[in-house]
N, C-alpha and C. Protein backbone atom coordinates (compact mmCIF):
# COMPACT_ATOMS: atom_id res chain seq x y z
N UNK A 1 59.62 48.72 8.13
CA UNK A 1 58.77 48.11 9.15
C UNK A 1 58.69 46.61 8.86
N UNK A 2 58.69 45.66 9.67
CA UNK A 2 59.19 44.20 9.56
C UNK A 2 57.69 43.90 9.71
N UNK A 3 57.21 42.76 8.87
CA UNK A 3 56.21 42.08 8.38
C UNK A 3 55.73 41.12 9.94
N UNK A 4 55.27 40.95 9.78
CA UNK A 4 54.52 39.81 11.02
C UNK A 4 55.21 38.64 10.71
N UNK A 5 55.32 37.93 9.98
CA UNK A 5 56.05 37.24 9.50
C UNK A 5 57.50 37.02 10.09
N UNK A 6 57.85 38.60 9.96
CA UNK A 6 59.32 38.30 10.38
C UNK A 6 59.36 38.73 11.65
N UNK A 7 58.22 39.20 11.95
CA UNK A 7 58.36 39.28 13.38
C UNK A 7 58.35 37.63 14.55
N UNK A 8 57.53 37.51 13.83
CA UNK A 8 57.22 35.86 14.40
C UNK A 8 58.32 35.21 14.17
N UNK A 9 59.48 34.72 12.53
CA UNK A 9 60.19 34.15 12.64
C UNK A 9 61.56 35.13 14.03
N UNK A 10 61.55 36.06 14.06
CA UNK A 10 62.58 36.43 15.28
C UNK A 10 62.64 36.28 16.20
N UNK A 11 60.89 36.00 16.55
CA UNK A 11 60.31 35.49 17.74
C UNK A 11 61.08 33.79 18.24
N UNK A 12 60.62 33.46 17.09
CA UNK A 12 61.08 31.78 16.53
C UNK A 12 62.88 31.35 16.89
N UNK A 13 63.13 32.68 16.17
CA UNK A 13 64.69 32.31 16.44
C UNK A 13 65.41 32.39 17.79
N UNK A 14 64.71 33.26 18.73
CA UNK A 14 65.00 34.00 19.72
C UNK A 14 64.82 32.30 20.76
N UNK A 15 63.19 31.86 20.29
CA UNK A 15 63.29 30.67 21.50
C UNK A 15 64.13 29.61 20.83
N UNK A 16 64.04 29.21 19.24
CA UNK A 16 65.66 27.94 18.98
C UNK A 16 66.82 28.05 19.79
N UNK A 17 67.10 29.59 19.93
CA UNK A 17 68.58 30.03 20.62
C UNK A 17 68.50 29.63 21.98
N UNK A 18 66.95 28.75 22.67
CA UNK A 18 67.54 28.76 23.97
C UNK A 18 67.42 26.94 24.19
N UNK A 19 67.66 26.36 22.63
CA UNK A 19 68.05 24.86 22.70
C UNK A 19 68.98 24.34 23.24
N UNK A 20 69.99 25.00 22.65
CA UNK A 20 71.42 24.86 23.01
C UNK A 20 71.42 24.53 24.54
N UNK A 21 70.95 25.74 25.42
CA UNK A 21 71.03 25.47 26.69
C UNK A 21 70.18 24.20 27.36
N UNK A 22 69.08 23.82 27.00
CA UNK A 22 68.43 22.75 26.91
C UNK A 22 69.40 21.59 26.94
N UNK A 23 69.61 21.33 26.06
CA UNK A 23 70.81 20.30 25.67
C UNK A 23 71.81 20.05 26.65
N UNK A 24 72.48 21.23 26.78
CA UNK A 24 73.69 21.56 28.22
C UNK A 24 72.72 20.80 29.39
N UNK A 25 71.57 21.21 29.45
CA UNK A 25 71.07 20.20 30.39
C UNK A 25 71.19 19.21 30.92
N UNK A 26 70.18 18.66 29.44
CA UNK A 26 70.67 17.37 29.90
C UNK A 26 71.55 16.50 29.83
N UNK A 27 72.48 17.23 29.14
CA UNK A 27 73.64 16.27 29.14
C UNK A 27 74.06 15.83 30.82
N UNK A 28 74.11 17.45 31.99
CA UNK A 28 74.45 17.56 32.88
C UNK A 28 73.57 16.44 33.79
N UNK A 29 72.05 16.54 33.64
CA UNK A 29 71.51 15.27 33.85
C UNK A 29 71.74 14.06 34.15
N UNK A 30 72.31 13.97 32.65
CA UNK A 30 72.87 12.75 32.40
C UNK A 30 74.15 12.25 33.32
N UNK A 31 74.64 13.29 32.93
CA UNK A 31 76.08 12.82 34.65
C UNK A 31 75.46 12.75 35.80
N UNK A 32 74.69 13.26 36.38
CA UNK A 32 74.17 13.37 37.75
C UNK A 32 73.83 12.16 38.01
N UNK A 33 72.61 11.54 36.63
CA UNK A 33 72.02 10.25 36.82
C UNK A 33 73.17 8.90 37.05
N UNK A 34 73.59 9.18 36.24
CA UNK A 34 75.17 8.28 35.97
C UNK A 34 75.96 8.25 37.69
N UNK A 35 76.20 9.43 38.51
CA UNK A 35 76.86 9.14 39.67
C UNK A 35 75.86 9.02 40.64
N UNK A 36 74.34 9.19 40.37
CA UNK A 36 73.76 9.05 41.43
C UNK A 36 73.80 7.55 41.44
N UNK A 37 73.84 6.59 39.91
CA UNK A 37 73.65 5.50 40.05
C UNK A 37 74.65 4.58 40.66
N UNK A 38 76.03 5.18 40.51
CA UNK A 38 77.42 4.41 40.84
C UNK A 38 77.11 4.75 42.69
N UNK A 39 76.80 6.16 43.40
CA UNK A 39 76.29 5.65 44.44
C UNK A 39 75.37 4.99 45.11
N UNK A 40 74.49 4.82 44.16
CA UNK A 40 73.48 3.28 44.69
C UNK A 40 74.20 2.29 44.95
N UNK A 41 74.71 1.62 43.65
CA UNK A 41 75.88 0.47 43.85
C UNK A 41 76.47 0.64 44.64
N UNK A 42 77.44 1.59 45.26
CA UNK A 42 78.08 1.06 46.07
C UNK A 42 77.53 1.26 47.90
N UNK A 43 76.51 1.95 47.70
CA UNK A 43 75.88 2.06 49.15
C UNK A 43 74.94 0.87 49.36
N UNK A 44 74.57 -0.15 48.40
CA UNK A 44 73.55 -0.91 48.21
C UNK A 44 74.38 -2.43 48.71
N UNK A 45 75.32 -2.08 48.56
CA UNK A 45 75.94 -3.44 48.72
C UNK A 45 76.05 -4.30 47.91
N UNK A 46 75.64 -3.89 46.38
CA UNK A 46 75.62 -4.85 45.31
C UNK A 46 74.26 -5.78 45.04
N UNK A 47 73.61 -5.34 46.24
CA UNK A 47 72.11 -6.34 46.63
C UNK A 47 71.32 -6.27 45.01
N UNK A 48 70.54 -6.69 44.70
CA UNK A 48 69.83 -6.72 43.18
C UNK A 48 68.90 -6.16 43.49
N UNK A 49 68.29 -5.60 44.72
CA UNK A 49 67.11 -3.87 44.51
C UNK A 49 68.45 -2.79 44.32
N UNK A 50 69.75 -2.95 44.65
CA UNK A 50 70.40 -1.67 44.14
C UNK A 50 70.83 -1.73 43.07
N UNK A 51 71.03 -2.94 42.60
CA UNK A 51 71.62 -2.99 41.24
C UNK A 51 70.58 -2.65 40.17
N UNK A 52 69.22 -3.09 40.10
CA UNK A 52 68.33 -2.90 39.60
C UNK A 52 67.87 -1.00 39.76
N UNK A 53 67.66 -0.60 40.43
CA UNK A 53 67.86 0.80 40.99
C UNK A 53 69.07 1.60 39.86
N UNK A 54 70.14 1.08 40.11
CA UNK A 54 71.33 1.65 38.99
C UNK A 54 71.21 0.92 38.26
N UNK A 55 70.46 0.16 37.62
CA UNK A 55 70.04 -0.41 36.24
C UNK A 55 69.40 1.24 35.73
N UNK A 56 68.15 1.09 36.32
CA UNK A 56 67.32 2.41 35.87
C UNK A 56 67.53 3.25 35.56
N UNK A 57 68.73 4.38 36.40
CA UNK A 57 69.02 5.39 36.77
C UNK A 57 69.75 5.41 35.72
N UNK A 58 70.95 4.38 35.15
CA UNK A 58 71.66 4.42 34.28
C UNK A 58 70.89 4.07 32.79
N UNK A 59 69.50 3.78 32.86
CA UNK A 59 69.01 3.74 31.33
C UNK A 59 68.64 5.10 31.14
N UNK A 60 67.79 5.72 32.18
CA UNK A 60 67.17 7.00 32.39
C UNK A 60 68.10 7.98 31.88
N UNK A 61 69.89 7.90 32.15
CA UNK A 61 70.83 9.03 31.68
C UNK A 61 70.88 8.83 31.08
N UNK A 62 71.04 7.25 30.03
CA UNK A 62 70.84 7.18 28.34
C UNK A 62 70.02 8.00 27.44
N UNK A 63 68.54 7.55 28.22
CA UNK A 63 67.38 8.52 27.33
C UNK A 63 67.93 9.70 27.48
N UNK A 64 68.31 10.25 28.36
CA UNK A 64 68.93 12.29 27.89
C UNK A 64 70.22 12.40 27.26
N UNK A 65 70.76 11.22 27.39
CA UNK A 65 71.46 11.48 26.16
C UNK A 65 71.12 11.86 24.61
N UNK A 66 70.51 10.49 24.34
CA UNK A 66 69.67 10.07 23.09
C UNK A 66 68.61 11.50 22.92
N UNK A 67 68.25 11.68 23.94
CA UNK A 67 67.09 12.84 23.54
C UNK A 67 67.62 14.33 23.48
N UNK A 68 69.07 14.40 24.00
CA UNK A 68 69.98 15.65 23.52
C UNK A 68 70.55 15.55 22.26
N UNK A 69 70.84 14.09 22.09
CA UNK A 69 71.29 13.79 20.56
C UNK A 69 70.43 14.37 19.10
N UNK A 70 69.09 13.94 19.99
CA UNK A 70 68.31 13.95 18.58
C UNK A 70 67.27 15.24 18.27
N UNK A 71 67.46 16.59 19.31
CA UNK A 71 67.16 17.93 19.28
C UNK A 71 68.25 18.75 18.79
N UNK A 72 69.57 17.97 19.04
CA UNK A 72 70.59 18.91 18.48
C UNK A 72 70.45 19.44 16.28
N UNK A 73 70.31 17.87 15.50
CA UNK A 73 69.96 17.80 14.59
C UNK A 73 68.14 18.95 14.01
N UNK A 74 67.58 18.83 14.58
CA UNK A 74 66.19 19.77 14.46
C UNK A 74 66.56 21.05 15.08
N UNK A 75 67.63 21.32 16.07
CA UNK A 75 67.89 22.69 16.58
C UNK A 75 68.45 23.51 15.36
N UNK A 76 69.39 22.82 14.36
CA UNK A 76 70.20 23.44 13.37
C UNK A 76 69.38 23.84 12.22
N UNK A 77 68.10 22.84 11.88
CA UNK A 77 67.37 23.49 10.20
C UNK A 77 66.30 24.27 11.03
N UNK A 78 65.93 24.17 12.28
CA UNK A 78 64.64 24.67 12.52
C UNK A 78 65.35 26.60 12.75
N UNK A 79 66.93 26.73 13.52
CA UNK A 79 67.64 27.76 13.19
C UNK A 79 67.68 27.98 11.71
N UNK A 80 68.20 27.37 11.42
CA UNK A 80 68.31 27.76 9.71
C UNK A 80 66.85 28.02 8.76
N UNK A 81 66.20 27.60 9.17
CA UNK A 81 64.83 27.88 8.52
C UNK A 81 64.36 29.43 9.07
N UNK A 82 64.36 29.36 10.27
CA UNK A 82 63.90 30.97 11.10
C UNK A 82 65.27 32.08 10.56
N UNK A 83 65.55 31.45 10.98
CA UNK A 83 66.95 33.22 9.90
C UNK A 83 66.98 33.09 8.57
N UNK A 84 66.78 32.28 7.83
CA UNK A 84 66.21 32.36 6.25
C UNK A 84 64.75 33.64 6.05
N UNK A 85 64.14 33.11 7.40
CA UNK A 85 63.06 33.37 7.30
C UNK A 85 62.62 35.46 7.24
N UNK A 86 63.83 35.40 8.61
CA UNK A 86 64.11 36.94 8.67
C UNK A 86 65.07 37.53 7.73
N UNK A 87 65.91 37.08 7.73
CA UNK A 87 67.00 38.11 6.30
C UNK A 87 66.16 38.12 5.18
N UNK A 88 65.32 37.89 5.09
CA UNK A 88 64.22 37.94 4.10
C UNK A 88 64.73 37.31 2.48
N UNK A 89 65.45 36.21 3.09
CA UNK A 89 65.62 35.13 1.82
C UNK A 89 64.54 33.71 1.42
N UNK A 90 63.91 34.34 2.25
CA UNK A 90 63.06 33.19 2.16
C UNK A 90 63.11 31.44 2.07
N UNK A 91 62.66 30.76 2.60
CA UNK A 91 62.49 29.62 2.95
C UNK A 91 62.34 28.52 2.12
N UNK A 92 61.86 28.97 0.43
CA UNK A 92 61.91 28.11 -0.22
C UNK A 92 62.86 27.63 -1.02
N UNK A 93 63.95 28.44 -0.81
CA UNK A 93 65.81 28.15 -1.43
C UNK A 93 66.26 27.24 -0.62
N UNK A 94 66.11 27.07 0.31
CA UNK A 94 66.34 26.57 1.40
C UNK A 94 67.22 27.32 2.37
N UNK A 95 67.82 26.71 3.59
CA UNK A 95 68.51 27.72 4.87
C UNK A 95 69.54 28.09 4.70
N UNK A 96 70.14 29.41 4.84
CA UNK A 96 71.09 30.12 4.20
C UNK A 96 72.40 29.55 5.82
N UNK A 97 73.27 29.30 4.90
CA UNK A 97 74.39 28.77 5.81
C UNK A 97 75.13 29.94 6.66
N UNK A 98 75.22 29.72 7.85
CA UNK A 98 75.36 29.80 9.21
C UNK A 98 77.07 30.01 9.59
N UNK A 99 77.92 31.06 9.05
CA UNK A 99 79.30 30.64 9.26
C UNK A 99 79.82 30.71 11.26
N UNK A 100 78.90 31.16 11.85
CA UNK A 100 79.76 30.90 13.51
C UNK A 100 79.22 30.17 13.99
N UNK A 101 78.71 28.75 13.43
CA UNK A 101 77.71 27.73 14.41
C UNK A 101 78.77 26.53 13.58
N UNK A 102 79.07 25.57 13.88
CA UNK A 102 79.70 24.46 13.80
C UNK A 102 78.73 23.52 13.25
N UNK A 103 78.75 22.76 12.28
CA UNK A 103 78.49 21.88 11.85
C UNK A 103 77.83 20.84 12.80
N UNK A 104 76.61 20.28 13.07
CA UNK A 104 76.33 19.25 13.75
C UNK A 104 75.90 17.52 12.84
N UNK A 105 77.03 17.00 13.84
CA UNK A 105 76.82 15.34 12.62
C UNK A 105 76.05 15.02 13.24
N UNK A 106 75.21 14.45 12.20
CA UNK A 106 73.72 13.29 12.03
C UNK A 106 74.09 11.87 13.21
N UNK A 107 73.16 12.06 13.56
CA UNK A 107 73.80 10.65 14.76
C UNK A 107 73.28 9.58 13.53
N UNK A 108 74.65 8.22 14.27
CA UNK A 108 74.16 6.96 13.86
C UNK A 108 73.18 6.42 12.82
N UNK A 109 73.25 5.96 12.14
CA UNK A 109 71.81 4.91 11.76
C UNK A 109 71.69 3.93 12.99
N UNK A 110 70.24 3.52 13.12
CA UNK A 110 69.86 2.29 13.49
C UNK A 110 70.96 1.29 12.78
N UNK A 111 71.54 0.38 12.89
CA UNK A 111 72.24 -0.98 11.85
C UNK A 111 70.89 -2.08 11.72
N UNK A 112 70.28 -1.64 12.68
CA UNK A 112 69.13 -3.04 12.27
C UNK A 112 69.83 -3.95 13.54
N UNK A 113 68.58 -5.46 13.21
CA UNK A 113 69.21 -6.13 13.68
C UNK A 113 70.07 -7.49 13.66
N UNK A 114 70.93 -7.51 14.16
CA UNK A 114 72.24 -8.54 13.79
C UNK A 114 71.64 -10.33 13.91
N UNK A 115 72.08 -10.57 12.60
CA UNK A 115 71.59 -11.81 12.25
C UNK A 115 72.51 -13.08 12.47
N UNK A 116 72.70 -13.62 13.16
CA UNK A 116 73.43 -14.66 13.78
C UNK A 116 73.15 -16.18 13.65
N UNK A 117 73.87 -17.07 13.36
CA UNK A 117 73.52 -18.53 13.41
C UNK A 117 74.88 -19.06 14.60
N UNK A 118 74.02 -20.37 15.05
CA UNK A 118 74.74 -21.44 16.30
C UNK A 118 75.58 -22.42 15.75
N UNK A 119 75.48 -22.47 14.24
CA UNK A 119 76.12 -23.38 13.50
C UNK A 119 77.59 -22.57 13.22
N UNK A 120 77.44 -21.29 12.98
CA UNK A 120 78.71 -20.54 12.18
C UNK A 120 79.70 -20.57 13.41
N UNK A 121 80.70 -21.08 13.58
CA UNK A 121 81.77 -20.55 14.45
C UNK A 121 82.10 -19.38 14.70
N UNK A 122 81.64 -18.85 13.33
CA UNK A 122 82.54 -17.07 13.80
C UNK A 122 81.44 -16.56 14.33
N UNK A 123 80.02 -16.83 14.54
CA UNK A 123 79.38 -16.37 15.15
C UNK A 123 79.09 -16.33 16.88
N UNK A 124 80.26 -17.66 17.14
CA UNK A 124 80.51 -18.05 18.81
C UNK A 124 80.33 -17.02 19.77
N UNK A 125 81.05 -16.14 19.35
CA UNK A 125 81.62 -15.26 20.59
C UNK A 125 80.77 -13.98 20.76
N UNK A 126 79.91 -13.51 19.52
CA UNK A 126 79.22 -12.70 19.58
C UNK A 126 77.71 -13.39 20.22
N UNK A 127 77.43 -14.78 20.10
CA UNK A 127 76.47 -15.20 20.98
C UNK A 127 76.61 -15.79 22.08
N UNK A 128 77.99 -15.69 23.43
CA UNK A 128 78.43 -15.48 24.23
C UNK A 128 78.20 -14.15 24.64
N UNK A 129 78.94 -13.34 24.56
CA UNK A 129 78.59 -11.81 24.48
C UNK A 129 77.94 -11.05 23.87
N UNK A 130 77.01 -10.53 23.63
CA UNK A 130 76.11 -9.84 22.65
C UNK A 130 76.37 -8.81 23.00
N UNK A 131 76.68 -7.70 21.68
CA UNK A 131 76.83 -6.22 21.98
C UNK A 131 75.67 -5.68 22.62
N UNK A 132 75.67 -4.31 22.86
CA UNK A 132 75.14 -3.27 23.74
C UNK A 132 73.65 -2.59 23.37
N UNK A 133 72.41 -3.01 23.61
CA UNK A 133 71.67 -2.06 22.79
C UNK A 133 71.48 -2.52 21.35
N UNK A 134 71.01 -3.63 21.56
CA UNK A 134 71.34 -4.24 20.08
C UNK A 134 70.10 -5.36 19.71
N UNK A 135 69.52 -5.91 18.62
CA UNK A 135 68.90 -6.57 18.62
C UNK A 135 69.26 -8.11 17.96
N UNK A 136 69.34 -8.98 18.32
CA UNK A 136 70.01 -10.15 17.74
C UNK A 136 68.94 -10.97 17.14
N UNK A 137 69.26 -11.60 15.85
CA UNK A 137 68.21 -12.84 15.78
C UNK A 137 69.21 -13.87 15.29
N UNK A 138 68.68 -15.29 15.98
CA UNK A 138 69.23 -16.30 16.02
C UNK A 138 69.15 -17.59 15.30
N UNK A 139 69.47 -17.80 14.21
CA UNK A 139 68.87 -19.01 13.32
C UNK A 139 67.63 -18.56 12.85
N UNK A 140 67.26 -17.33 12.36
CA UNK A 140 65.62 -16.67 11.77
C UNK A 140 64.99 -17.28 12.89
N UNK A 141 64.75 -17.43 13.94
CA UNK A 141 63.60 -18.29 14.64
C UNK A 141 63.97 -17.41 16.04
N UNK A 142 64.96 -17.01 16.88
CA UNK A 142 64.68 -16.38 17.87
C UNK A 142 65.44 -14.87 17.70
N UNK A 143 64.74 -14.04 18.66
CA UNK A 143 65.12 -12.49 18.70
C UNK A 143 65.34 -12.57 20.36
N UNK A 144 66.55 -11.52 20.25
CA UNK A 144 67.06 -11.41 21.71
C UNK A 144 67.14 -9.47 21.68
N UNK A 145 66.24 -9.23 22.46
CA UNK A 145 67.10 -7.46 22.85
C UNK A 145 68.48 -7.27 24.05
N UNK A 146 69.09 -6.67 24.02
CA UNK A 146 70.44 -6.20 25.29
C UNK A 146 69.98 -4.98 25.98
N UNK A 147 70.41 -4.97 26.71
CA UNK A 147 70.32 -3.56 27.24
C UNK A 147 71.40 -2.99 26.94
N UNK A 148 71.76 -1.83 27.65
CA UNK A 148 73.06 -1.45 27.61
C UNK A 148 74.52 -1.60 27.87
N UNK A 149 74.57 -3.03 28.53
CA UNK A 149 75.31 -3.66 29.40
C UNK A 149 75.87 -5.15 28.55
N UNK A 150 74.64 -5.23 27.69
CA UNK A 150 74.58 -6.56 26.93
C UNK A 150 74.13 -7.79 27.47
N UNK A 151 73.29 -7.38 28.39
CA UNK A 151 72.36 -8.25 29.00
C UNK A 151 70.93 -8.76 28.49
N UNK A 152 70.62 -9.43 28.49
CA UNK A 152 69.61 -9.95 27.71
C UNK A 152 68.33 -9.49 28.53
N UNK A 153 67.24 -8.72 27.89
CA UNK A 153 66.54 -8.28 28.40
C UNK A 153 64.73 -8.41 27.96
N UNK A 154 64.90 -9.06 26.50
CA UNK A 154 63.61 -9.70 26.10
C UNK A 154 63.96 -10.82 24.98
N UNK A 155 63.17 -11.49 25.00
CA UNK A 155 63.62 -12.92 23.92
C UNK A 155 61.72 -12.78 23.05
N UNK A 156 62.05 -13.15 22.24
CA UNK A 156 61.29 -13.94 21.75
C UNK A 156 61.21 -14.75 20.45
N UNK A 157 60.51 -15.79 20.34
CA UNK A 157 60.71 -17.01 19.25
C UNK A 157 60.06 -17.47 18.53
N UNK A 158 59.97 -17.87 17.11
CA UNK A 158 58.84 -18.13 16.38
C UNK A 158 58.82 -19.63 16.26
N UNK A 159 57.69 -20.26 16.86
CA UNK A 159 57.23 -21.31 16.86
C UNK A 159 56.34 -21.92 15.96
N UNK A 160 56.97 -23.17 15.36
CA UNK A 160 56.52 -23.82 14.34
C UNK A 160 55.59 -24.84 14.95
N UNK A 161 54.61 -24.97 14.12
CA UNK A 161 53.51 -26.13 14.73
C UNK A 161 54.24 -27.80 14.58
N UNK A 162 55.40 -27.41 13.61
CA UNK A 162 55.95 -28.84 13.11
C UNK A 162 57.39 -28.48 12.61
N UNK A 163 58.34 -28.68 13.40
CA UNK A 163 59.15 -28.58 12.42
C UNK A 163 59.80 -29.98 12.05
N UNK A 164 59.81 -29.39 10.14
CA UNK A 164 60.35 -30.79 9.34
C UNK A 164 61.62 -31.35 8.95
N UNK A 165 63.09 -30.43 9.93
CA UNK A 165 64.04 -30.49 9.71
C UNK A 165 64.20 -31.95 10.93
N UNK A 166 63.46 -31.55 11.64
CA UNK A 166 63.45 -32.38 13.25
C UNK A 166 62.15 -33.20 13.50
N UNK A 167 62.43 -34.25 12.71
CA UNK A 167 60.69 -34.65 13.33
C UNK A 167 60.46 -35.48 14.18
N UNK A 168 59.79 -35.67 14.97
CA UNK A 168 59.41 -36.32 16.56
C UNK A 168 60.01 -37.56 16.34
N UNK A 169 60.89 -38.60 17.24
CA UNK A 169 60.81 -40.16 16.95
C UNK A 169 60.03 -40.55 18.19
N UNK A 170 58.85 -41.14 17.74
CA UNK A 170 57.72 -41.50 18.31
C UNK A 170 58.41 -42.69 19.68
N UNK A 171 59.22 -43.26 19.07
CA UNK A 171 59.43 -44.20 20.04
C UNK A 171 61.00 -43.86 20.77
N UNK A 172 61.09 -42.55 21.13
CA UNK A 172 62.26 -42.08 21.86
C UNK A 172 62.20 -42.46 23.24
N UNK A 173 60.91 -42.16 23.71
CA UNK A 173 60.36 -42.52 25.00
C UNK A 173 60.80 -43.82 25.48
N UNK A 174 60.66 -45.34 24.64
CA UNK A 174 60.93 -46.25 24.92
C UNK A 174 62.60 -46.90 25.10
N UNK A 175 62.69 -45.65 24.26
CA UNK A 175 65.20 -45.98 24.20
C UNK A 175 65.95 -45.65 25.20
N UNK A 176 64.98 -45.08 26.24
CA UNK A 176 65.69 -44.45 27.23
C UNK A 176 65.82 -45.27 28.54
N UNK A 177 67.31 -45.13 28.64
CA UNK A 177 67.78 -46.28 29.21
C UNK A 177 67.36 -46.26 30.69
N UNK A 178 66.81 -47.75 31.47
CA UNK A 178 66.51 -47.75 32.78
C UNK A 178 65.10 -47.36 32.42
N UNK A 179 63.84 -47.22 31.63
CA UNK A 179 62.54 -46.74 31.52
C UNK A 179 62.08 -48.42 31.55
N UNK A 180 61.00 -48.48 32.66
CA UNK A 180 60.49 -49.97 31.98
C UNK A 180 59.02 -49.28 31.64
N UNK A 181 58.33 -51.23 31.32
CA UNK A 181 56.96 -50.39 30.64
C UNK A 181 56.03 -50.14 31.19
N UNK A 182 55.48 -49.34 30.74
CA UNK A 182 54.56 -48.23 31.42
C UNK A 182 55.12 -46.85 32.76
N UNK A 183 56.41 -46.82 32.23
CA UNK A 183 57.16 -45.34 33.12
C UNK A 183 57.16 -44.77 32.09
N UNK A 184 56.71 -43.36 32.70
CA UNK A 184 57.14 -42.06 31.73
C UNK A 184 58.84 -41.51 32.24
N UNK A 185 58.88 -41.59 33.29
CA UNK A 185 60.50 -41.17 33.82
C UNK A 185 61.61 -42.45 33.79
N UNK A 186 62.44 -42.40 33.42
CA UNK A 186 63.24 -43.43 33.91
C UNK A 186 64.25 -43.16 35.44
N UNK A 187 64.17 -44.71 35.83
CA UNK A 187 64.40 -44.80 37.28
C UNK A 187 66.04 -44.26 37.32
N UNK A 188 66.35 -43.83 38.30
CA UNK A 188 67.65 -43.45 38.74
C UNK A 188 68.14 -43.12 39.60
């Protein structure tokens, strides 16, 4: 007679087993979102409410990606923990390996974010183009996010009350050619 315990973990295993299909989801989702967005674009005329529209649609199939990605990894120990649980090997050896389920790889690390200077040449072309989904910082002083496209989609910059590499020349105002005195603009 099976323990409560193992009744519950069979219980357990019975709903993990219906991840998989979950997943199949949204992956399918994810395509749907993806061509619903390529027909915005092209029924939109390219206008920037359609492009913006398949901006969305196409971040929105990202997130089910990303969020099929990262249930697949918890679908495999939270299986492996519940059938440990019932073959009555218990859980504290850890999860007894699984020979007709395939191996699932660990997505990605984060890399962090990419540290860039305006001075380095080899840094030119990557601050022309900025990769995909990425976070850039620029001379330690500005941060740029991308979207998926590599579009720049938030900035921000740390502002010094003084900086002492650059310091004000008080009388710049007056060098500028065509300014007479008492103009703030010079004439032109």
């Amino acid at each position: 007679m099976a323990s409560d315990l193992e009744r519950l973990a069979e219980q357990l295993v019975a709903t993990i087993d219906t991840i998989p299909g979950h997943v199949e989801r949204l992956h399918r989702l994810s395509q749907e979102l993806r061509q619903r967005a390529s027909h915005v674009v092209d029924l939109s005329g390219r206008s920037y409410e359609g492009l913006h529209i398949a901006d969305l649609l196409f971040h929105a199939a990202q997130r089910c990606d990303d969020a099929a990605n990262r249930v697949q990894p918890a679908y495999t120990k939270g299986r492996d923990w519940a059938v440990a649980a019932v073959s009555g090997g218990g859980v504290a050896g850890g999860p007894a390996p699984v020979p007709d389920r395939p191996a699932v790889a660990a997505p990605d690390p984060d890399p962090g974010p990419l540290s860039l200077s305006t001075s380095d040449p080899n840094d030119k072309q990557l601050l022309a183009n900025p990769p995909a989904n990425s976070t850039i910082v620029v001379d330690g002083r500005f941060t740029y996010d991308t979207d998926h496209l590599g579009r720049v989609i938030r900035v921000r910059a740390t502002l010094d009350v003084r900086d002492a590499t650059h310091p004000r020349d008080k009388s710049a105002q007056g060098k500028v050619p065509g300014k007479l005195p008492g103009d703030h603009l010079p004439r032109g």
